[in-house]
C-alpha atoms as a PDB file:
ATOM      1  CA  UNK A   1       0.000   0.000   0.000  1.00  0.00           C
ATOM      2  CA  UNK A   2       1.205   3.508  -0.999  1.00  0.00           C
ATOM      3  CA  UNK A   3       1.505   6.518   0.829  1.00  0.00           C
ATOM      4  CA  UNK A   4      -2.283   7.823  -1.339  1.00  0.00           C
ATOM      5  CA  UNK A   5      -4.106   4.472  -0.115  1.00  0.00           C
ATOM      6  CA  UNK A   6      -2.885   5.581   3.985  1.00  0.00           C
ATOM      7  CA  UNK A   7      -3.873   8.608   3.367  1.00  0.00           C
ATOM      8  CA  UNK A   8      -7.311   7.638   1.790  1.00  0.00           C
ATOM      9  CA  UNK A   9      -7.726   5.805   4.705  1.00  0.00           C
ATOM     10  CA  UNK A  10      -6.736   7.979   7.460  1.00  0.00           C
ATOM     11  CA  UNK A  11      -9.189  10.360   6.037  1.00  0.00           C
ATOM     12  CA  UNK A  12     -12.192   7.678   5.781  1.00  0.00           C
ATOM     13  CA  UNK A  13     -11.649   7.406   9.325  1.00  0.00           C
ATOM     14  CA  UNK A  14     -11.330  10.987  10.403  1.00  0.00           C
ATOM     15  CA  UNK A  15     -14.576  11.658   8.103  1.00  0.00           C
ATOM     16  CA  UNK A  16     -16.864   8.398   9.989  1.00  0.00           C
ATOM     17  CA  UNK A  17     -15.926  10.082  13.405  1.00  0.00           C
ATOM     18  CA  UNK A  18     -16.930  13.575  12.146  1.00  0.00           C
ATOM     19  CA  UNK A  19     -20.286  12.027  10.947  1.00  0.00           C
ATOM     20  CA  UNK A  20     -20.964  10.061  14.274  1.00  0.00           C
ATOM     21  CA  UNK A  21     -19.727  13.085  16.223  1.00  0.00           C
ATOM     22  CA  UNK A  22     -21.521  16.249  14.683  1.00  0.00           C
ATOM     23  CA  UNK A  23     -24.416  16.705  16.606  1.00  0.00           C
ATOM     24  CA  UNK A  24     -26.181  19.444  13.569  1.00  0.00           C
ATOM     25  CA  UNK A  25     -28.062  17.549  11.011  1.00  0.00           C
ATOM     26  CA  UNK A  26     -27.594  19.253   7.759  1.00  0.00           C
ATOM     27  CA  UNK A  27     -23.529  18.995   8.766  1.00  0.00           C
ATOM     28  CA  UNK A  28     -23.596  15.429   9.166  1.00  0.00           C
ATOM     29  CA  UNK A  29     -25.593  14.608   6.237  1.00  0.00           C
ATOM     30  CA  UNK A  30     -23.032  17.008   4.377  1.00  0.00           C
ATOM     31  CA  UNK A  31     -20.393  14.930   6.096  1.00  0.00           C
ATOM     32  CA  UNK A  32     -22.360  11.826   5.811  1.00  0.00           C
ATOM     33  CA  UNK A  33     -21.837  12.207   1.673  1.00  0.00           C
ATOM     34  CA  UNK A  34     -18.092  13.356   2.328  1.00  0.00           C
ATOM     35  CA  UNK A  35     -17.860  10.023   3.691  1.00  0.00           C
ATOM     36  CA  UNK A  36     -19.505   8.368   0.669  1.00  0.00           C
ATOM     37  CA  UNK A  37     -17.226   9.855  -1.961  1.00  0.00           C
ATOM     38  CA  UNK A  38     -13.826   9.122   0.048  1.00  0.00           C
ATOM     39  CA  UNK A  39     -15.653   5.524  -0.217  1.00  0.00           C
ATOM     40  CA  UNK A  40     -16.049   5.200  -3.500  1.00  0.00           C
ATOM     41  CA  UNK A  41     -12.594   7.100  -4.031  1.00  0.00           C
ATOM     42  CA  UNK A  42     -11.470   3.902  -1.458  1.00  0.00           C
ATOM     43  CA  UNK A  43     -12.715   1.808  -4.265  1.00  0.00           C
ATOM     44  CA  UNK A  44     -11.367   3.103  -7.138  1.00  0.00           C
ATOM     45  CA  UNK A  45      -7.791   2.936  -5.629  1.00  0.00           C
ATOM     46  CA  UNK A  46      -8.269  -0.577  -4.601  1.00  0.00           C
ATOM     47  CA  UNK A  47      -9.224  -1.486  -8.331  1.00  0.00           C
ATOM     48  CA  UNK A  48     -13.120  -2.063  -7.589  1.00  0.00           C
ATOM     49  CA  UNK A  49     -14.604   0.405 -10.209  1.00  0.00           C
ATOM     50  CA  UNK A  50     -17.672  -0.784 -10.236  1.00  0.00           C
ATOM     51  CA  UNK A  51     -18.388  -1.154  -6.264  1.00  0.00           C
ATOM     52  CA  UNK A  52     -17.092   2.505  -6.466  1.00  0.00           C
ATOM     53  CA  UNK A  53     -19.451   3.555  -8.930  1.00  0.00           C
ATOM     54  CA  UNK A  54     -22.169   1.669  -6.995  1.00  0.00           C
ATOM     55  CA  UNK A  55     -21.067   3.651  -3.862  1.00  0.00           C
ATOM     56  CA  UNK A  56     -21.084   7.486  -5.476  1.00  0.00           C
ATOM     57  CA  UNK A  57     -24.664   6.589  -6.716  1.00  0.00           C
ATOM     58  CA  UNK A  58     -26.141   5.554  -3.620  1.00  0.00           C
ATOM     59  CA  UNK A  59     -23.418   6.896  -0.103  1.00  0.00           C
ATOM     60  CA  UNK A  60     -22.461  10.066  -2.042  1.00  0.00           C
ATOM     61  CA  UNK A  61     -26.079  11.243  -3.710  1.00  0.00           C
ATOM     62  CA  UNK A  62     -29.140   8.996  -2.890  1.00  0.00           C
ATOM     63  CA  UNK A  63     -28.835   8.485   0.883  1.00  0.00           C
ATOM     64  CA  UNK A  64     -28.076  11.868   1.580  1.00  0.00           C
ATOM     65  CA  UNK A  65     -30.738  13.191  -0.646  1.00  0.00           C
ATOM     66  CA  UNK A  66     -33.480  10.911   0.970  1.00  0.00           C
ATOM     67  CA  UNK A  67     -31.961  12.128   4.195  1.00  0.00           C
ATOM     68  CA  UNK A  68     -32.756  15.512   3.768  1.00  0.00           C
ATOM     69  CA  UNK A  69     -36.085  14.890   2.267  1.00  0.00           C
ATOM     70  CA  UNK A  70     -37.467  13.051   5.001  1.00  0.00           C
ATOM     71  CA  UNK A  71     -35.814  15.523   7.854  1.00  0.00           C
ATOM     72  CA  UNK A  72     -37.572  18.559   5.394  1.00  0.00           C
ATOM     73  CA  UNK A  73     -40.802  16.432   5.941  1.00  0.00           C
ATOM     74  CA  UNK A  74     -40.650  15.754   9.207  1.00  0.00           C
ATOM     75  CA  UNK A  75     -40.161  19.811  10.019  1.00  0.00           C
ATOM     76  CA  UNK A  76     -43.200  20.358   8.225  1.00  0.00           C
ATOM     77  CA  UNK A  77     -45.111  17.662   9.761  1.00  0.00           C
ATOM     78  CA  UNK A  78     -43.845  19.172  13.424  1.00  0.00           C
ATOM     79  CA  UNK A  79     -44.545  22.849  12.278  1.00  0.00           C
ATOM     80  CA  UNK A  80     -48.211  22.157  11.115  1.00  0.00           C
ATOM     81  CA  UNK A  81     -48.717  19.936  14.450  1.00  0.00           C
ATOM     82  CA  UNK A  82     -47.458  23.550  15.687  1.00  0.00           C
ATOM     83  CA  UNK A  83     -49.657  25.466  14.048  1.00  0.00           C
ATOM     84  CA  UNK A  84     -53.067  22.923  14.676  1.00  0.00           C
ATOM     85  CA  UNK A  85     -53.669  22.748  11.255  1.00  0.00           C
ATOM     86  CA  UNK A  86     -54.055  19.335   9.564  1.00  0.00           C
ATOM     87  CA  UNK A  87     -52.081  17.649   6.834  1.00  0.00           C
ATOM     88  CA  UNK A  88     -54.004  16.064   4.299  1.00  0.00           C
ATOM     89  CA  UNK A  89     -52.268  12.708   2.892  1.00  0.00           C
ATOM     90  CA  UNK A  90     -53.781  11.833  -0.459  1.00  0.00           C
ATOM     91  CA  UNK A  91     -56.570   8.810  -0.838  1.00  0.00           C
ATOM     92  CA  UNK A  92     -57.482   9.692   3.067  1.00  0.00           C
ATOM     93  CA  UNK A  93     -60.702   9.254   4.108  1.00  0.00           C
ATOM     94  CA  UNK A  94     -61.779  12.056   6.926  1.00  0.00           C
ATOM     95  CA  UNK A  95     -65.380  12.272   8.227  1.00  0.00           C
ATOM     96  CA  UNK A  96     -67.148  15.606   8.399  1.00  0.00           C
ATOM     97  CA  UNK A  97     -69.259  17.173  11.199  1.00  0.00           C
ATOM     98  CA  UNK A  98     -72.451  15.316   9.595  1.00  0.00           C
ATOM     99  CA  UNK A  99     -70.656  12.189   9.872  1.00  0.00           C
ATOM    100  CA  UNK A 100     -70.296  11.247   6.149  1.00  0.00           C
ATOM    101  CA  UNK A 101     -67.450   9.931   4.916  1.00  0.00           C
ATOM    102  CA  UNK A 102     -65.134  12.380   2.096  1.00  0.00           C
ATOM    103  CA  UNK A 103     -62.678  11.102  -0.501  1.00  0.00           C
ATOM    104  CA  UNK A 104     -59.532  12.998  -1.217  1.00  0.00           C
END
């Protein structure tokens, strides 16, 4: 192993601390997909080209994307519980005062 594939590790391991360690969400997802690409960087230099591609397309963009989406959901979720007003999912049936049954 070369002085590149040390380094490459030493940094995978300074970045998986920072991600278990950074208490702020949008920084750890930001370090979460830091992580990902010095994976799939990991990968390339270790001659596994297509793990590594694998690994950019799902630890450097997916994950942290559906990360995000569902922590942007669940503040919206919390801030119309805050704000008593109702989310309507799709296809849910709600009954109104007269007791009859509405279709979204």
């Amino acid at each position: 192993m070369s002085w590149f594939g040390a380094a490459i590790l030493l940094l995978i391991a300074v970045s998986g601390l920072a991600v278990v360690r950074t208490r702020d969400v949008t920084a750890q997802i930001v370090s979460l997909g830091f992580y990902g690409v010095l994976t799939a960087l990991m990968f390339f230099y270790f001659q596994a080209p297509d793990v590594a591609l694998s690994q950019i397309t799902v630890g450097a963009v997916a994950l942290p994307l559906m990360v995000m989406l569902a922590i942007s959901r669940m503040k919206f979720r919390h801030a119309a519980k805050e704000t008593g007003a109702k989310e309507q999912v799709p296809g849910q049936t709600t009954q109104n005062p007269a007791g009859d049954a509405q279709h979204d």
